[in-house]
PDB file of N, CA and C in Angstrom:
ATOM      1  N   UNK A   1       0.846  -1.185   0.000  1.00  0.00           N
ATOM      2  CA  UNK A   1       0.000   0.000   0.000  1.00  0.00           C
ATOM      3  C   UNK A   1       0.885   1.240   0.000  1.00  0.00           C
ATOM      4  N   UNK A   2       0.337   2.255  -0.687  1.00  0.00           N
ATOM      5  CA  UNK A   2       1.295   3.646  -0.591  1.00  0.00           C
ATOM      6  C   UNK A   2       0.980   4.505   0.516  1.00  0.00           C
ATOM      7  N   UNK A   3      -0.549   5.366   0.498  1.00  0.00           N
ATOM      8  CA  UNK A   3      -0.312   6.069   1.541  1.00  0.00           C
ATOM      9  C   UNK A   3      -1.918   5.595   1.897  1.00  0.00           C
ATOM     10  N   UNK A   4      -2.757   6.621   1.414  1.00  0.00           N
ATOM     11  CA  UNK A   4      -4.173   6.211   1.960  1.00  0.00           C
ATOM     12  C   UNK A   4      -4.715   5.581   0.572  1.00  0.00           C
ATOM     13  N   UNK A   5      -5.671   4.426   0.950  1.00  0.00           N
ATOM     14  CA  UNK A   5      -6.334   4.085  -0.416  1.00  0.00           C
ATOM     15  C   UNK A   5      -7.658   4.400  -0.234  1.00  0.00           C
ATOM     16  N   UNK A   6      -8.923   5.066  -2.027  1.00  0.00           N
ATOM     17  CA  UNK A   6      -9.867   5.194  -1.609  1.00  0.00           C
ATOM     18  C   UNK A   6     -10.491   4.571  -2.860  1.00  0.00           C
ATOM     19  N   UNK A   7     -11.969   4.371  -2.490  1.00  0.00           N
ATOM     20  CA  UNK A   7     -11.908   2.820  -3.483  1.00  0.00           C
ATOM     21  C   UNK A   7     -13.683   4.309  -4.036  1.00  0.00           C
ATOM     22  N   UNK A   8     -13.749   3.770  -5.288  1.00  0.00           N
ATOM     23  CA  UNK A   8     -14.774   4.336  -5.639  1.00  0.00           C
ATOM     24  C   UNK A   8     -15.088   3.657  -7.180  1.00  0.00           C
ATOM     25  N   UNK A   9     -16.672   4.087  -7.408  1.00  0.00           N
ATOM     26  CA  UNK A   9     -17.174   3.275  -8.298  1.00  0.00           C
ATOM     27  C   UNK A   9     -16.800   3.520  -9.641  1.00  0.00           C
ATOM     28  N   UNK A  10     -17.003   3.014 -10.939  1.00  0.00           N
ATOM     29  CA  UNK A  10     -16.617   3.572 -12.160  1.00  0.00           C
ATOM     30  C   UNK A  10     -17.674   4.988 -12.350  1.00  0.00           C
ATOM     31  N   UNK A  11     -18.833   4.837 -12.216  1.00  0.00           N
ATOM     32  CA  UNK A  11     -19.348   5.960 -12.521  1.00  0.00           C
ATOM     33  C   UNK A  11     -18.885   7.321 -11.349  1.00  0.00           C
ATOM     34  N   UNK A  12     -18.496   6.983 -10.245  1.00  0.00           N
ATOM     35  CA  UNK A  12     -18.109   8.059  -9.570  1.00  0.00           C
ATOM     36  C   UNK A  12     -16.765   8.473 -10.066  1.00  0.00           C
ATOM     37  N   UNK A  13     -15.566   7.857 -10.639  1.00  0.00           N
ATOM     38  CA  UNK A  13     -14.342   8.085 -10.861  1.00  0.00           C
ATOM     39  C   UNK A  13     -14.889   9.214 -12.371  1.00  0.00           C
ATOM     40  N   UNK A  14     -16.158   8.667 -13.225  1.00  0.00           N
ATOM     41  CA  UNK A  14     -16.213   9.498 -14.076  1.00  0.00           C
ATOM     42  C   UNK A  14     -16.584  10.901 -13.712  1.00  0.00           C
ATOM     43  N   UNK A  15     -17.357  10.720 -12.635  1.00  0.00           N
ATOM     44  CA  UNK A  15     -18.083  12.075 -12.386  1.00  0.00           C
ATOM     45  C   UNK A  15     -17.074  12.972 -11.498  1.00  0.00           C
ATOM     46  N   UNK A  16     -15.822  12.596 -11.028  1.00  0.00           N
ATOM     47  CA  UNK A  16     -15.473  13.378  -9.778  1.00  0.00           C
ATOM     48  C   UNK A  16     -14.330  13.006 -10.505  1.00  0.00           C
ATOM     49  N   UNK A  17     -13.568  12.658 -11.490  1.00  0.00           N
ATOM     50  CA  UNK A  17     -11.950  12.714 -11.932  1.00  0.00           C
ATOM     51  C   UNK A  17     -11.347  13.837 -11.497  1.00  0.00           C
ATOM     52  N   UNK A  18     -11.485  14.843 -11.685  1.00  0.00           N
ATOM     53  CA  UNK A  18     -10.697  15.660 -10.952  1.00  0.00           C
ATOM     54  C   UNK A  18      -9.987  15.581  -8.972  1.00  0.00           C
ATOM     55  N   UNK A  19     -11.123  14.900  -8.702  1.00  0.00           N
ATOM     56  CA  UNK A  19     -10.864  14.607  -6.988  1.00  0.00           C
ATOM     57  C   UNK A  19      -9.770  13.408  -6.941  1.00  0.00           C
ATOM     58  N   UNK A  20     -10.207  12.481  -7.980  1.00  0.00           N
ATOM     59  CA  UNK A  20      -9.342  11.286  -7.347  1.00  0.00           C
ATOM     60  C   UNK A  20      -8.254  11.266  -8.078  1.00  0.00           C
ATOM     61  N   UNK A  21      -7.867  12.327  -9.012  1.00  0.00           N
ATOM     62  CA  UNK A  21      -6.211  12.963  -9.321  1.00  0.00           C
ATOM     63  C   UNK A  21      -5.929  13.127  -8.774  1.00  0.00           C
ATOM     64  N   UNK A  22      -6.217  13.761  -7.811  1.00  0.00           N
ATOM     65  CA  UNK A  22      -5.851  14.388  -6.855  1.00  0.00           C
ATOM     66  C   UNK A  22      -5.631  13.990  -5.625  1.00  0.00           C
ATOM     67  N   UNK A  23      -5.891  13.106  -5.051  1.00  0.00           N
ATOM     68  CA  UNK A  23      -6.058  11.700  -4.742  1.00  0.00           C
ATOM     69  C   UNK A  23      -4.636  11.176  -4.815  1.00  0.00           C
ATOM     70  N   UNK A  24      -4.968  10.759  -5.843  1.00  0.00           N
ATOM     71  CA  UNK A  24      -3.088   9.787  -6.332  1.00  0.00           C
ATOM     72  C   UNK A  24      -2.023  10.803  -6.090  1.00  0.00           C
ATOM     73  N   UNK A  25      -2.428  12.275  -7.184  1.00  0.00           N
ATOM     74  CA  UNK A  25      -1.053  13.282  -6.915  1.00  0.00           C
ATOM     75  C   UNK A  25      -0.294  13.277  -5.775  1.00  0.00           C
ATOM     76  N   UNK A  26      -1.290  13.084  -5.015  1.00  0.00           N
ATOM     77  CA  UNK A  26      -1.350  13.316  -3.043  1.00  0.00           C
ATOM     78  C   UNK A  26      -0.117  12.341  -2.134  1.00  0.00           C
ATOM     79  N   UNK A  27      -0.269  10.700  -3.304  1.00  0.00           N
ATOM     80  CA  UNK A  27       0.229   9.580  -2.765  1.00  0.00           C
ATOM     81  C   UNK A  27      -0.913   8.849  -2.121  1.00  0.00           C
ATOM     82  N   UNK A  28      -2.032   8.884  -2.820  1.00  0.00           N
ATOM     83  CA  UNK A  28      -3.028   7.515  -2.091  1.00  0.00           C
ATOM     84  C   UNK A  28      -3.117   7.125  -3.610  1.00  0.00           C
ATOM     85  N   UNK A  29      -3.407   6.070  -3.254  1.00  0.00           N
ATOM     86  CA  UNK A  29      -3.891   4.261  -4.094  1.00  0.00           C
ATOM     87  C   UNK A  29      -5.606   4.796  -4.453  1.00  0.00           C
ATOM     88  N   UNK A  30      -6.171   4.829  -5.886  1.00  0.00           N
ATOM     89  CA  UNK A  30      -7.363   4.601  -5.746  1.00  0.00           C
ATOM     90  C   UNK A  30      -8.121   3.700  -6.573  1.00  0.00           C
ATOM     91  N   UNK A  31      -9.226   2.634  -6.048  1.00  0.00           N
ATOM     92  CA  UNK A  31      -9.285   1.707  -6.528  1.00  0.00           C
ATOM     93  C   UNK A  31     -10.398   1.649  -7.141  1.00  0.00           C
ATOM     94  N   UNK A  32     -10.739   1.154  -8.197  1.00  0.00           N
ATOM     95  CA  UNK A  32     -11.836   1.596  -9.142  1.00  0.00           C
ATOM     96  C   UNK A  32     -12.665   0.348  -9.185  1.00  0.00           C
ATOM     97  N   UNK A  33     -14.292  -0.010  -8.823  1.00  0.00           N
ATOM     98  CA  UNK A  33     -15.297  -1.069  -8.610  1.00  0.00           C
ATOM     99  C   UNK A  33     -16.262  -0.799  -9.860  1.00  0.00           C
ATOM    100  N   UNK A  34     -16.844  -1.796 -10.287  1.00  0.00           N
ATOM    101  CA  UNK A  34     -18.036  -2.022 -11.083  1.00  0.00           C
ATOM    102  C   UNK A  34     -18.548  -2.804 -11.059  1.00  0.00           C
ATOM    103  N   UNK A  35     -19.877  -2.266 -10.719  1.00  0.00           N
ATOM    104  CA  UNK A  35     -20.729  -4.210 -10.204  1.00  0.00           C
ATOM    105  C   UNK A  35     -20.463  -4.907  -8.951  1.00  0.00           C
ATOM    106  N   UNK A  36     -19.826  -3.693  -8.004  1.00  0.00           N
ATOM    107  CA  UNK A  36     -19.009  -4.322  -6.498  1.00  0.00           C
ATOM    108  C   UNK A  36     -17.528  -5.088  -6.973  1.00  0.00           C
ATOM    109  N   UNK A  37     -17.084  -5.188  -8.040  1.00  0.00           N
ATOM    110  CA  UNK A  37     -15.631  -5.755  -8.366  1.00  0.00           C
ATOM    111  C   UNK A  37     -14.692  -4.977  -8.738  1.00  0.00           C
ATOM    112  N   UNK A  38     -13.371  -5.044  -8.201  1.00  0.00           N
ATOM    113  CA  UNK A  38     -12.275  -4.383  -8.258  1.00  0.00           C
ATOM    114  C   UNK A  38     -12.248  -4.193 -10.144  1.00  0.00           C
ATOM    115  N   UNK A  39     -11.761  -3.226 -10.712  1.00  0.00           N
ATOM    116  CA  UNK A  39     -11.457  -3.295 -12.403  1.00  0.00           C
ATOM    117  C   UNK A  39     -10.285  -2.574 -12.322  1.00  0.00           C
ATOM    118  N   UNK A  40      -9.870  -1.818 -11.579  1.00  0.00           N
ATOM    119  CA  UNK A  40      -8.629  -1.229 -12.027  1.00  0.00           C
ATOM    120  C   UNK A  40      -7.821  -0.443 -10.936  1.00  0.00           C
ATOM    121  N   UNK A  41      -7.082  -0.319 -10.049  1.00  0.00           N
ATOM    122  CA  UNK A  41      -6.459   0.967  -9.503  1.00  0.00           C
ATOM    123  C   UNK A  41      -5.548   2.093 -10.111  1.00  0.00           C
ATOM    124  N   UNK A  42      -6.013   3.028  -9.655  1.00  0.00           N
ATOM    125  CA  UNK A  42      -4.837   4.382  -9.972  1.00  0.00           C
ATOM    126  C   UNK A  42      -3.822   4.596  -9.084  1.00  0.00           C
ATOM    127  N   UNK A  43      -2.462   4.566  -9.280  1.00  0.00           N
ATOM    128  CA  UNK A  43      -1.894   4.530  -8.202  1.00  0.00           C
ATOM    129  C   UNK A  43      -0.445   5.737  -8.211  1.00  0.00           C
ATOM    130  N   UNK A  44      -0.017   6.373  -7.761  1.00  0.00           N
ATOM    131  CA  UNK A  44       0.921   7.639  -7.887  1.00  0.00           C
ATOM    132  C   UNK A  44       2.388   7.197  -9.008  1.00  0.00           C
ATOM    133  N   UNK A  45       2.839   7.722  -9.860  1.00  0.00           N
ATOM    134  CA  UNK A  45       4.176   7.278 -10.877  1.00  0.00           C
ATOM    135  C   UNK A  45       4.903   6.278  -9.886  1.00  0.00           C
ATOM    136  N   UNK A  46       5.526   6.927  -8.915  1.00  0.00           N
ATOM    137  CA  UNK A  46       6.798   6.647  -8.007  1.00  0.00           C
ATOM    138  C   UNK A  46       6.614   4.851  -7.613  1.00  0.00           C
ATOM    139  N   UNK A  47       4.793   4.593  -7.254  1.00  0.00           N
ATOM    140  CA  UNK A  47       5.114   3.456  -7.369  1.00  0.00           C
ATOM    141  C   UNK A  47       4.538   2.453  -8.276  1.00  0.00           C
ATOM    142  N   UNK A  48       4.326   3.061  -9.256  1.00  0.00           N
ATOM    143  CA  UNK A  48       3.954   2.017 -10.345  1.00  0.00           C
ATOM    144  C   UNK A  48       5.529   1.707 -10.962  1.00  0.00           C
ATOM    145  N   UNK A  49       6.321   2.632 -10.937  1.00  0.00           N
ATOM    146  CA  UNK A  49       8.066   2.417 -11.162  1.00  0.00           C
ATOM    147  C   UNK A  49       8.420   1.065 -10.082  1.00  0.00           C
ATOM    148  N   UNK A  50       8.153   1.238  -8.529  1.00  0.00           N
ATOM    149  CA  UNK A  50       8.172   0.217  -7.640  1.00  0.00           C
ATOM    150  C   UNK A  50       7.377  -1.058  -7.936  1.00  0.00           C
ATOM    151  N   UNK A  51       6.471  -1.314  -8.564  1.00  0.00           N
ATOM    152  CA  UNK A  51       5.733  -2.744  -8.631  1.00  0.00           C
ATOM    153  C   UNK A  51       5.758  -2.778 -10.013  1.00  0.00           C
ATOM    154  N   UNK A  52       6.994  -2.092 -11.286  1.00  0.00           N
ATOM    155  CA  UNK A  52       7.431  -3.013 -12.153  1.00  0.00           C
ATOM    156  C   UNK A  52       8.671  -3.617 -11.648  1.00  0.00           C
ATOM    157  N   UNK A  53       9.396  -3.092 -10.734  1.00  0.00           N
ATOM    158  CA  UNK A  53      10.795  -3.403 -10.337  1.00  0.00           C
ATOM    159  C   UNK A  53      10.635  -4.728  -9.717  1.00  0.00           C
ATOM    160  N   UNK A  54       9.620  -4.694  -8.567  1.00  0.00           N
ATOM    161  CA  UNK A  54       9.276  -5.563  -7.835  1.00  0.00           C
ATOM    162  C   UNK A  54       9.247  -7.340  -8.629  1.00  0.00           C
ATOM    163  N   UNK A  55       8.434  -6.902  -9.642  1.00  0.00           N
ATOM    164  CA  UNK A  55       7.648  -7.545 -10.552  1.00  0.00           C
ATOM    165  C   UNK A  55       8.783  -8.420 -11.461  1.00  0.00           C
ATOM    166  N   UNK A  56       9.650  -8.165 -11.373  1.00  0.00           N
ATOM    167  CA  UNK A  56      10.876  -8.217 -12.570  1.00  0.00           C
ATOM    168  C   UNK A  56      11.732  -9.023 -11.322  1.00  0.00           C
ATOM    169  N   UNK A  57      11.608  -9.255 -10.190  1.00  0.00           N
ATOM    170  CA  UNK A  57      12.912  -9.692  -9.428  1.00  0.00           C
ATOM    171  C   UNK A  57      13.067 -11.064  -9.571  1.00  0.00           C
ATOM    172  N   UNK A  58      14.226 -11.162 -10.057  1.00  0.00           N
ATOM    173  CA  UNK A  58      14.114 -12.626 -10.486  1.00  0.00           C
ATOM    174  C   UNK A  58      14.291 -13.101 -11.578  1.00  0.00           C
ATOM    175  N   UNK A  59      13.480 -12.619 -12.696  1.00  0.00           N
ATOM    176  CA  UNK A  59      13.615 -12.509 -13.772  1.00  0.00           C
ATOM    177  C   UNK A  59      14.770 -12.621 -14.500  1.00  0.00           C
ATOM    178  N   UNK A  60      15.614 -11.563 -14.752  1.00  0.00           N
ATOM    179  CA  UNK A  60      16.904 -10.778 -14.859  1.00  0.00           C
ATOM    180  C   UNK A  60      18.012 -11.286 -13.406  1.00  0.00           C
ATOM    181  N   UNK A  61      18.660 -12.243 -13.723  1.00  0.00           N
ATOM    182  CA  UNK A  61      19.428 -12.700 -12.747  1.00  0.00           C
ATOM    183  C   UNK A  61      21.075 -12.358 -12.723  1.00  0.00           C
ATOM    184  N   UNK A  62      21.570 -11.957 -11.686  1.00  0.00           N
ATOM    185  CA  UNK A  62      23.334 -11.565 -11.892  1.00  0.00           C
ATOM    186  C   UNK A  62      23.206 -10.392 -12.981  1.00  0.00           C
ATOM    187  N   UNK A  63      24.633 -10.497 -13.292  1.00  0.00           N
ATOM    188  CA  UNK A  63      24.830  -8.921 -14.230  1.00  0.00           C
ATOM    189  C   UNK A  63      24.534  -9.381 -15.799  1.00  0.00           C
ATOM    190  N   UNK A  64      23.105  -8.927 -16.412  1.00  0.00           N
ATOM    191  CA  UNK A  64      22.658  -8.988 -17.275  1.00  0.00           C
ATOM    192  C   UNK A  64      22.961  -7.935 -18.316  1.00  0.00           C
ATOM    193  N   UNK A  65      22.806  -8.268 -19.426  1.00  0.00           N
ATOM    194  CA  UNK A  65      23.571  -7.442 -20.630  1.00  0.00           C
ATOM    195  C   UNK A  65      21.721  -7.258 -21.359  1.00  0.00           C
ATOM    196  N   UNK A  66      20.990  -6.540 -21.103  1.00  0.00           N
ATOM    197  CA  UNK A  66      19.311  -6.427 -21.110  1.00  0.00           C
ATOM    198  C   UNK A  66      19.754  -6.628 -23.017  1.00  0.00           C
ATOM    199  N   UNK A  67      20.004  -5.642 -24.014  1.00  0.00           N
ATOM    200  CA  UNK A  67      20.467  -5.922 -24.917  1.00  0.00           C
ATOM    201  C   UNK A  67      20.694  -7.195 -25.531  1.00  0.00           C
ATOM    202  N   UNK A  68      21.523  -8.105 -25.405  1.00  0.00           N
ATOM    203  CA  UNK A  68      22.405  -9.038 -25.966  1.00  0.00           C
ATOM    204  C   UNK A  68      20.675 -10.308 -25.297  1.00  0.00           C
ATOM    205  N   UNK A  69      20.779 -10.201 -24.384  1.00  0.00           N
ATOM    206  CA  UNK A  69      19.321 -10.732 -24.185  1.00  0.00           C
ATOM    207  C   UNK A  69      17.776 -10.856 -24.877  1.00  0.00           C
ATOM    208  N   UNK A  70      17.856  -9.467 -25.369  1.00  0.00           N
ATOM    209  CA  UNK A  70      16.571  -8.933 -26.173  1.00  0.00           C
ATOM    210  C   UNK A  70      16.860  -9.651 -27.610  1.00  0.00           C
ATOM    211  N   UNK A  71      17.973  -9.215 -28.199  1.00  0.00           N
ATOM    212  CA  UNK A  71      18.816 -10.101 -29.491  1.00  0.00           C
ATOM    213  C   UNK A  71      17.975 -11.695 -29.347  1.00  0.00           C
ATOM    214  N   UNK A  72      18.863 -12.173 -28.244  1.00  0.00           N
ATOM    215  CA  UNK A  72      18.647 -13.172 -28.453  1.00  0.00           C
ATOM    216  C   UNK A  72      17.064 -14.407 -28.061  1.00  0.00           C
ATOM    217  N   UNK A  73      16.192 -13.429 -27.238  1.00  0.00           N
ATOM    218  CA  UNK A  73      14.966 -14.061 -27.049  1.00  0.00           C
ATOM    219  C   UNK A  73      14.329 -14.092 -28.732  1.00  0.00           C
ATOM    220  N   UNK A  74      14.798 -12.435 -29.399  1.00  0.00           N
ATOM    221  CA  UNK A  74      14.281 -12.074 -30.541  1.00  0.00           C
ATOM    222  C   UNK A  74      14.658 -13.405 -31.977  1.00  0.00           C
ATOM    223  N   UNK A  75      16.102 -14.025 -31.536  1.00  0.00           N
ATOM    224  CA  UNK A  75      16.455 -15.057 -32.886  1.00  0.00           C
ATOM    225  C   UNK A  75      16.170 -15.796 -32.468  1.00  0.00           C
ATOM    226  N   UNK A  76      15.474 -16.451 -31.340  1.00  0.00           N
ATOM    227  CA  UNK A  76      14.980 -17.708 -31.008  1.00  0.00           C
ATOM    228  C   UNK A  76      13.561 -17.544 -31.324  1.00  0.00           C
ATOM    229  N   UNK A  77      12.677 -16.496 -31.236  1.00  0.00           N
ATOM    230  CA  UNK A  77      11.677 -16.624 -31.649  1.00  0.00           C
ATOM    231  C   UNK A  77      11.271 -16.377 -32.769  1.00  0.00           C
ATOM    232  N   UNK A  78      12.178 -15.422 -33.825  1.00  0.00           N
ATOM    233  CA  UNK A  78      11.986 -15.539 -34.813  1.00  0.00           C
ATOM    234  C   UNK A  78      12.989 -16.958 -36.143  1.00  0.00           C
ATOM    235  N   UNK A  79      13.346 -17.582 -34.945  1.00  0.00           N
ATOM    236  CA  UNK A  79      14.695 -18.453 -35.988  1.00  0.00           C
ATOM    237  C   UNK A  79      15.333 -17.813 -37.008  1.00  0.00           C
ATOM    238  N   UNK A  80      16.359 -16.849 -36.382  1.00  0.00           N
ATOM    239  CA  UNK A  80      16.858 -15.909 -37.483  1.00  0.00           C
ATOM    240  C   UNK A  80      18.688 -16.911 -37.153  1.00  0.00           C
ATOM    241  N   UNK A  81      18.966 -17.031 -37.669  1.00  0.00           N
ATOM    242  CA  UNK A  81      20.259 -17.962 -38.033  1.00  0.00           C
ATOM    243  C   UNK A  81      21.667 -16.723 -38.783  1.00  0.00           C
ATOM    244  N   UNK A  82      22.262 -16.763 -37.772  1.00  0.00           N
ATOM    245  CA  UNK A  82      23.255 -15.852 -38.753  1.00  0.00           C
ATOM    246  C   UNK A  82      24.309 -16.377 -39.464  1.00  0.00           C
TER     247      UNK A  82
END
């Protein structure tokens, strides 16, 4: 969680967008319902940067060359043969 979260409906996020910018700008989480079910949260830059990082641990193991990697997922999936 970031700071405060406030959960509101799709039609209220349409009608009040300006509030729940403002909202996130702030550093709260806001979470968007339709039909009583979660569909989406808005959540501040700083940590949507944090829960791709998060997201990636593991992934990318030891000192990776991201490049020479991309190359090569790319000739394996395209069977490019040099």
């Amino acid at each position: 969680m970031i700071g405060k979260t406030a959960t509101a409906t799709a039609t209220e996020m349409q009608n009040n967008f300006g509030r729940y910018l403002a909202l996130v700008q702030g550093g709260s989480e806001v979470i968007v319902t339709r039909n009583g079910k979660e569909v989406g949260r808005f959540i501040p830059r700083s940590a949507a940067v944090s829960y791709l990082t998060d997201s990636l641990t593991g992934i990318l193991k030891g000192n990776t060359d991201v490049d020479s990697e991309k190359e090569e997922r790319l000739r394996e999936k395209y069977e490019v043969t040099d």
